[in-house]
PDB file of N, CA and C in Angstrom:
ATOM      1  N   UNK A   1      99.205 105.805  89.198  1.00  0.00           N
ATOM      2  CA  UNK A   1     100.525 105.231  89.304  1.00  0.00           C
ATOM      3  C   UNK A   1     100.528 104.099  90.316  1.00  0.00           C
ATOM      4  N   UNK A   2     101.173 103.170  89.722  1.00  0.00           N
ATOM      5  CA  UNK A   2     101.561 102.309  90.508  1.00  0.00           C
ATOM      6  C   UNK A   2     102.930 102.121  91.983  1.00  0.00           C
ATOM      7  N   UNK A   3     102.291 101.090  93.306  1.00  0.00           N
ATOM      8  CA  UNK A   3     103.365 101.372  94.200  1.00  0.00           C
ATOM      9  C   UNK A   3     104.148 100.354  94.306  1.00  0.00           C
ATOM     10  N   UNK A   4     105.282 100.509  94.876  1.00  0.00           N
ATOM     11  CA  UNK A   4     106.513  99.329  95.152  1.00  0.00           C
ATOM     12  C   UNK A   4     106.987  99.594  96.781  1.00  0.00           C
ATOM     13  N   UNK A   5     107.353  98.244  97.443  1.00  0.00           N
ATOM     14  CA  UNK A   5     108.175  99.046  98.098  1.00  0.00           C
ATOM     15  C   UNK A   5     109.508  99.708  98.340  1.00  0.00           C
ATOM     16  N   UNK A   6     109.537 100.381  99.191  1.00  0.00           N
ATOM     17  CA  UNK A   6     110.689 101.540  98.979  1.00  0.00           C
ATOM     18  C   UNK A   6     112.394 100.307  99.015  1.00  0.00           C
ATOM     19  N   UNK A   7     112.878 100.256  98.133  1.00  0.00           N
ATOM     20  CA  UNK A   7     113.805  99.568  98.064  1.00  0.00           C
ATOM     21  C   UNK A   7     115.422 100.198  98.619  1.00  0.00           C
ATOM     22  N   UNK A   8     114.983 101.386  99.302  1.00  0.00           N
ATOM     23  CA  UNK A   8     115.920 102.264 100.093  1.00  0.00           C
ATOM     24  C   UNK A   8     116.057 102.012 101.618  1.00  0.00           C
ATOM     25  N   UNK A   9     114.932 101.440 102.045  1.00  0.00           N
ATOM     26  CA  UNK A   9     114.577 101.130 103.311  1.00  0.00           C
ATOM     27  C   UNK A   9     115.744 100.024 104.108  1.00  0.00           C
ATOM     28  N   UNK A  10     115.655 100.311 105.430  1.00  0.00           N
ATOM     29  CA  UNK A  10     116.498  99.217 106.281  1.00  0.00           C
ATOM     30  C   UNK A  10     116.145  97.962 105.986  1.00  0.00           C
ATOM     31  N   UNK A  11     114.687  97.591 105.479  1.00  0.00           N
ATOM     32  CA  UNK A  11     114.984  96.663 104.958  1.00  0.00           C
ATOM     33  C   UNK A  11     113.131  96.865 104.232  1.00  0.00           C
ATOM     34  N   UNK A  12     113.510  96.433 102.885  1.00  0.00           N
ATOM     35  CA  UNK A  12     112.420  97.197 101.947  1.00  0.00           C
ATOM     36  C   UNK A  12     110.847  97.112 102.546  1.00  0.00           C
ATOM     37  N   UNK A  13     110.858  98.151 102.175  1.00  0.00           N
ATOM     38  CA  UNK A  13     109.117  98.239 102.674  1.00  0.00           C
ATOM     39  C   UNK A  13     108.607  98.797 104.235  1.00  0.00           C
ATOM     40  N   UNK A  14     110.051  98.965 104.854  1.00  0.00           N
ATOM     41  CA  UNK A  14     109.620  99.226 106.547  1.00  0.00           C
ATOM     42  C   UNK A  14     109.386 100.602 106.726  1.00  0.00           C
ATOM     43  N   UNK A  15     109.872 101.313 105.744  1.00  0.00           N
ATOM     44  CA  UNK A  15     109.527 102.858 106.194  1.00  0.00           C
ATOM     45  C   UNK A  15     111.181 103.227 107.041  1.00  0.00           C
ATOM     46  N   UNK A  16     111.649 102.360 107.328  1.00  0.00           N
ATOM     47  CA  UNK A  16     113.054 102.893 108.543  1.00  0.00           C
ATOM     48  C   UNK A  16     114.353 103.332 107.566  1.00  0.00           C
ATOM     49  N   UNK A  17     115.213 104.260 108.246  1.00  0.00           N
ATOM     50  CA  UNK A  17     116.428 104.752 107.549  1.00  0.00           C
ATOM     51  C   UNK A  17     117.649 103.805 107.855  1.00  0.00           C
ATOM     52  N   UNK A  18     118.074 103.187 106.271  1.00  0.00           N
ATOM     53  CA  UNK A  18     118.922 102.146 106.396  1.00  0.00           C
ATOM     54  C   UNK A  18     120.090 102.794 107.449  1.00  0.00           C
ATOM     55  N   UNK A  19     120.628 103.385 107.821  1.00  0.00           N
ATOM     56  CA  UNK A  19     121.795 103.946 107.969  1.00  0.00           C
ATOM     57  C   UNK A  19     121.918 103.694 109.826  1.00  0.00           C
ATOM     58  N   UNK A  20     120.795 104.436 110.814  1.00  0.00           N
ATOM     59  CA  UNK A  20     120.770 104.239 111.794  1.00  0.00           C
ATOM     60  C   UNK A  20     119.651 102.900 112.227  1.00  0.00           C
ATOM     61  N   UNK A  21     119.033 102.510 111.086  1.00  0.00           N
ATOM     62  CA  UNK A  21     117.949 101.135 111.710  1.00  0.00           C
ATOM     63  C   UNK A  21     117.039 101.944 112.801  1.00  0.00           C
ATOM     64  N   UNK A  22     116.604 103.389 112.575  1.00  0.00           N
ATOM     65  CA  UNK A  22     115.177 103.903 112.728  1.00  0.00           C
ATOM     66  C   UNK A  22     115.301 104.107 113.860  1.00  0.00           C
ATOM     67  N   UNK A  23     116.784 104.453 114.660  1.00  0.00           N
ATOM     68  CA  UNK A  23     116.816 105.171 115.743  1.00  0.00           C
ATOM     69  C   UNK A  23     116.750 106.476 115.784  1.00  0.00           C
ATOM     70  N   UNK A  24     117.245 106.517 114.879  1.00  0.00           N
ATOM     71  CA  UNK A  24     117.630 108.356 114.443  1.00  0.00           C
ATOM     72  C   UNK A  24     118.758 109.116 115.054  1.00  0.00           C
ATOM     73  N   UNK A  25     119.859 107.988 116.247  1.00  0.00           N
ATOM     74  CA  UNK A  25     120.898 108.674 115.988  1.00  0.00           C
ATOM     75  C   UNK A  25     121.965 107.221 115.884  1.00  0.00           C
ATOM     76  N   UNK A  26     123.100 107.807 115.573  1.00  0.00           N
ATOM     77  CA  UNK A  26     124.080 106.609 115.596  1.00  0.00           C
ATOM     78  C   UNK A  26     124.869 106.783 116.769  1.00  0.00           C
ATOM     79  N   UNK A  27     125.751 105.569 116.724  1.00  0.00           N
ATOM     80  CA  UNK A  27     126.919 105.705 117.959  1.00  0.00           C
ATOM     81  C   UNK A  27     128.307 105.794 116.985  1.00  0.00           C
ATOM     82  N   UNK A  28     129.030 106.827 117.683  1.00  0.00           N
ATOM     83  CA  UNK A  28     130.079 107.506 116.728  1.00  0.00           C
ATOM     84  C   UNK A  28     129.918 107.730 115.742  1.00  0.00           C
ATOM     85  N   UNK A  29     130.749 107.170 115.265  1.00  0.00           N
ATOM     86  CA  UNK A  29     130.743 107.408 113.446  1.00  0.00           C
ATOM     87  C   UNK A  29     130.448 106.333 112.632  1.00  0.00           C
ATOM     88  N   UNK A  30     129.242 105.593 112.958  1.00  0.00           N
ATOM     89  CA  UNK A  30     129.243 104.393 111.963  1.00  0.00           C
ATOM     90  C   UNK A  30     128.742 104.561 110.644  1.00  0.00           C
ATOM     91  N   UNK A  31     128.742 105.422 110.363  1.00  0.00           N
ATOM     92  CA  UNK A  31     128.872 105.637 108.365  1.00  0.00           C
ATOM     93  C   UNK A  31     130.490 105.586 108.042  1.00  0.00           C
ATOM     94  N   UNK A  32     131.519 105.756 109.210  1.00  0.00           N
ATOM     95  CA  UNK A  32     132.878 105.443 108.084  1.00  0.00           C
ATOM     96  C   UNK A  32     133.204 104.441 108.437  1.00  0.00           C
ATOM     97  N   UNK A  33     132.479 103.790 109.424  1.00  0.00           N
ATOM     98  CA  UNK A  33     133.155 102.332 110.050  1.00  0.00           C
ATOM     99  C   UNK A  33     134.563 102.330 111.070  1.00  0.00           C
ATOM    100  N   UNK A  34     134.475 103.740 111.777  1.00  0.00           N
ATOM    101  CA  UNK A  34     134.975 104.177 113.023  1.00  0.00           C
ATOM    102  C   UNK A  34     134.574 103.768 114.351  1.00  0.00           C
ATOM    103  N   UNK A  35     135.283 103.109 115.155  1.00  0.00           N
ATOM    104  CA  UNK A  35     134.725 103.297 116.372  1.00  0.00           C
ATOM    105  C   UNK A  35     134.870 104.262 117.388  1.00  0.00           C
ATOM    106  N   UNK A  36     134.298 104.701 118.311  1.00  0.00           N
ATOM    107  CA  UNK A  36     134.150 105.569 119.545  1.00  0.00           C
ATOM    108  C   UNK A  36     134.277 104.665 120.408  1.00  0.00           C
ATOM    109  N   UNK A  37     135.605 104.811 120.963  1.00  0.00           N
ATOM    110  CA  UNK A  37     135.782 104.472 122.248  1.00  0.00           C
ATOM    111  C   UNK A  37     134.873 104.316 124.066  1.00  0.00           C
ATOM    112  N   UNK A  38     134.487 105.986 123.360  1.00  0.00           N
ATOM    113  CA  UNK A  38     133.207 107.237 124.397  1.00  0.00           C
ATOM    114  C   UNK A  38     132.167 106.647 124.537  1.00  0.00           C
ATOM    115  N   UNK A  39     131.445 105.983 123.717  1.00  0.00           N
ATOM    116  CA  UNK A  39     129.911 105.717 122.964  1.00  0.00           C
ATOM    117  C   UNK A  39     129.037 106.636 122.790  1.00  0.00           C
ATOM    118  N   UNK A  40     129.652 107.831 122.503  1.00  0.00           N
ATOM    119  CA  UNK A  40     129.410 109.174 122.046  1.00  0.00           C
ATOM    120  C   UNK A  40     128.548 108.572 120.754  1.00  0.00           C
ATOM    121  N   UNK A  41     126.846 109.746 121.254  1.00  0.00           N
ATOM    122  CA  UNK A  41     125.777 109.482 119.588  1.00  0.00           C
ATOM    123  C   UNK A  41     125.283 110.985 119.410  1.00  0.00           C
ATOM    124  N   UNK A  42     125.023 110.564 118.009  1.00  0.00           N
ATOM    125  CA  UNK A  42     125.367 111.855 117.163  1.00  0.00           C
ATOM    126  C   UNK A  42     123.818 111.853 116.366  1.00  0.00           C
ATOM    127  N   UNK A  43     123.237 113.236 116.366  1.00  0.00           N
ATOM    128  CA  UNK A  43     121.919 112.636 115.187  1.00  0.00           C
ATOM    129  C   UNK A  43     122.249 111.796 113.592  1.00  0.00           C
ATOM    130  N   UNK A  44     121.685 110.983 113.625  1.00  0.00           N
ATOM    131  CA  UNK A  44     122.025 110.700 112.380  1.00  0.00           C
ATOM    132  C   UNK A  44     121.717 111.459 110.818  1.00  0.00           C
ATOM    133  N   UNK A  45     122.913 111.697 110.288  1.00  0.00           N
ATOM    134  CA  UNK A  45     123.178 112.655 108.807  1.00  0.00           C
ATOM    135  C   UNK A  45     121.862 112.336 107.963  1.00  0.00           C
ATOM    136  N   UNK A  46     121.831 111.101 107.851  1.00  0.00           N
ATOM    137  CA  UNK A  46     121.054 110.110 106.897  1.00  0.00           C
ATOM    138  C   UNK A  46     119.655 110.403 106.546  1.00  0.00           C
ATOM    139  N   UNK A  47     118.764 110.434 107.966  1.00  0.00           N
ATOM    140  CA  UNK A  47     117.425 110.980 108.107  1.00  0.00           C
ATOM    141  C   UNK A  47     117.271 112.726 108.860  1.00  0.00           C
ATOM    142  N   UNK A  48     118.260 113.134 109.779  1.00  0.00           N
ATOM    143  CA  UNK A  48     118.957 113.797 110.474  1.00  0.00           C
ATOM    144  C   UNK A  48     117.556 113.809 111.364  1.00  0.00           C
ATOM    145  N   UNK A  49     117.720 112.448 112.048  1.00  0.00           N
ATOM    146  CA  UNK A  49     117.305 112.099 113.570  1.00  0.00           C
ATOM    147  C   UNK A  49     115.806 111.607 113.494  1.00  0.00           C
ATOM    148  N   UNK A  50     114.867 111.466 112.556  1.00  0.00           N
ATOM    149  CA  UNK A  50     113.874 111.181 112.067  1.00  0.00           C
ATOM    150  C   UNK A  50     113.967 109.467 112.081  1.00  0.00           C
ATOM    151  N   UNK A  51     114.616 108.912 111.690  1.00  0.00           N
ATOM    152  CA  UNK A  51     114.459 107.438 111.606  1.00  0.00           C
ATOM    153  C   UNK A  51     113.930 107.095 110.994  1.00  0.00           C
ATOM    154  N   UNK A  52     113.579 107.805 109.778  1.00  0.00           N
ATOM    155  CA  UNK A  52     112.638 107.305 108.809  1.00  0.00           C
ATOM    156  C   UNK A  52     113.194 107.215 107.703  1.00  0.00           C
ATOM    157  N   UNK A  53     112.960 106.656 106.597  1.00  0.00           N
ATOM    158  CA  UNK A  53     114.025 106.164 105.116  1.00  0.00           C
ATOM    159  C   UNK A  53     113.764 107.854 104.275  1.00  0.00           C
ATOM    160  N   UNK A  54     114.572 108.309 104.044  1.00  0.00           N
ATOM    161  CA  UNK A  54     114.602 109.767 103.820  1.00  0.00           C
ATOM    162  C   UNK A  54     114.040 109.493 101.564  1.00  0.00           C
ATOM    163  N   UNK A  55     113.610 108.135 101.102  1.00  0.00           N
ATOM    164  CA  UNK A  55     113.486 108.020 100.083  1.00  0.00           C
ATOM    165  C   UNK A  55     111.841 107.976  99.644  1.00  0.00           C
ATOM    166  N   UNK A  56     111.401 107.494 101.122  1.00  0.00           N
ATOM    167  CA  UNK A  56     109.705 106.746 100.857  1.00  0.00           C
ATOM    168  C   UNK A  56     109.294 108.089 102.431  1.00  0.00           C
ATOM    169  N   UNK A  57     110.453 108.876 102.463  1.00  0.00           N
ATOM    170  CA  UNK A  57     109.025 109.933 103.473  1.00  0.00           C
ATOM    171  C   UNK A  57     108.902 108.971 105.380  1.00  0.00           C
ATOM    172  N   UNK A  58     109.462 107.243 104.981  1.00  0.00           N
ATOM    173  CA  UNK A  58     109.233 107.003 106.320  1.00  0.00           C
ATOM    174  C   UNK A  58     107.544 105.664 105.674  1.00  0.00           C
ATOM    175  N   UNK A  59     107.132 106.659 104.447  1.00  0.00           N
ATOM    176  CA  UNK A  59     105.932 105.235 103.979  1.00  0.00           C
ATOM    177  C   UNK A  59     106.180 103.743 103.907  1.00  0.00           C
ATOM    178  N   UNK A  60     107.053 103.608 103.377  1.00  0.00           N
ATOM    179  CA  UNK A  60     107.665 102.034 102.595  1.00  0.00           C
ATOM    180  C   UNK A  60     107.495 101.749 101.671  1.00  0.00           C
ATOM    181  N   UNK A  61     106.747 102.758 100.810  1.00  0.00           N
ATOM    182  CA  UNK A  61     106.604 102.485  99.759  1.00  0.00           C
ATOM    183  C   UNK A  61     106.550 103.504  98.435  1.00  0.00           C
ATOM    184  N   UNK A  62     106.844 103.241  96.999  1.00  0.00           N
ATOM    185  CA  UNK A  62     107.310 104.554  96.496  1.00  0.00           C
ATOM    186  C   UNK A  62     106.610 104.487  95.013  1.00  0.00           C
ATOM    187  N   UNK A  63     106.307 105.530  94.350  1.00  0.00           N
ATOM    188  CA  UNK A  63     105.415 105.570  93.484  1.00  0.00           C
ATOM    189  C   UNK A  63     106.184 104.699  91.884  1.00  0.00           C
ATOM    190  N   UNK A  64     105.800 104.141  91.344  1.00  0.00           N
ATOM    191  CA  UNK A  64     106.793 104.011  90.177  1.00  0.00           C
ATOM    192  C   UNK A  64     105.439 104.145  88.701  1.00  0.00           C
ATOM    193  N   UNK A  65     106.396 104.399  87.599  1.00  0.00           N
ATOM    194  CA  UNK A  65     105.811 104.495  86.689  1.00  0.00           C
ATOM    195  C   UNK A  65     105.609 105.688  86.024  1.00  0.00           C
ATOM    196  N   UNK A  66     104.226 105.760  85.389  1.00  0.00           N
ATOM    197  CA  UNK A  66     104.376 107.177  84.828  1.00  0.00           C
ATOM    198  C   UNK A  66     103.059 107.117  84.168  1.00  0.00           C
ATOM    199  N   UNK A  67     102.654 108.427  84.062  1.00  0.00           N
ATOM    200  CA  UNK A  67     101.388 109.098  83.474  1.00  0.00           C
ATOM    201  C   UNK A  67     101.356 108.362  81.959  1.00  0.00           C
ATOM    202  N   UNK A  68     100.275 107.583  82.181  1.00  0.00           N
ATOM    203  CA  UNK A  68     100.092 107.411  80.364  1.00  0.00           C
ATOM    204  C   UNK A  68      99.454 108.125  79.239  1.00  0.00           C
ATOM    205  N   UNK A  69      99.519 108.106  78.578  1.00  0.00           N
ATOM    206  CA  UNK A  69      99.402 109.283  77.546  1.00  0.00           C
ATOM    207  C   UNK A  69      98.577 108.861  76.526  1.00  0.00           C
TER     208      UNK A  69
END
């Protein structure tokens, strides 16, 4: 099988979780587009604190295709 990169990624191919940009936590609530006053951070849901693109494993890249027959 052939690879691509992970087109889920913070930005394709990096291996990072679009959501926190591969910190692994956020500040407040920025998945609803809330702010925190506090600067209260939270693990992020997304990777849940990993920082890695929860689609490619954190690789960057993802298998496509299929067994030929």
């Amino acid at each position: 099988m052939a690879t691509h990169a992970c087109p889920d990624c913070d930005s394709p191919g990096t291996g990072n979780c679009s959501v926190c940009h591969a910190k692994g936590k956020i500040m407040g609530d920025e998945t609803s587009g809330t702010f925190d006053p506090f600067g209260l951070e939270s693990s992020c849901s997304a990777c849940r604190g990993s920082g890695e693109c929860q689609t490619c494993g954190g690789i960057g890249e993802i298998e496509v295709g299929g067994e030929g027959g």
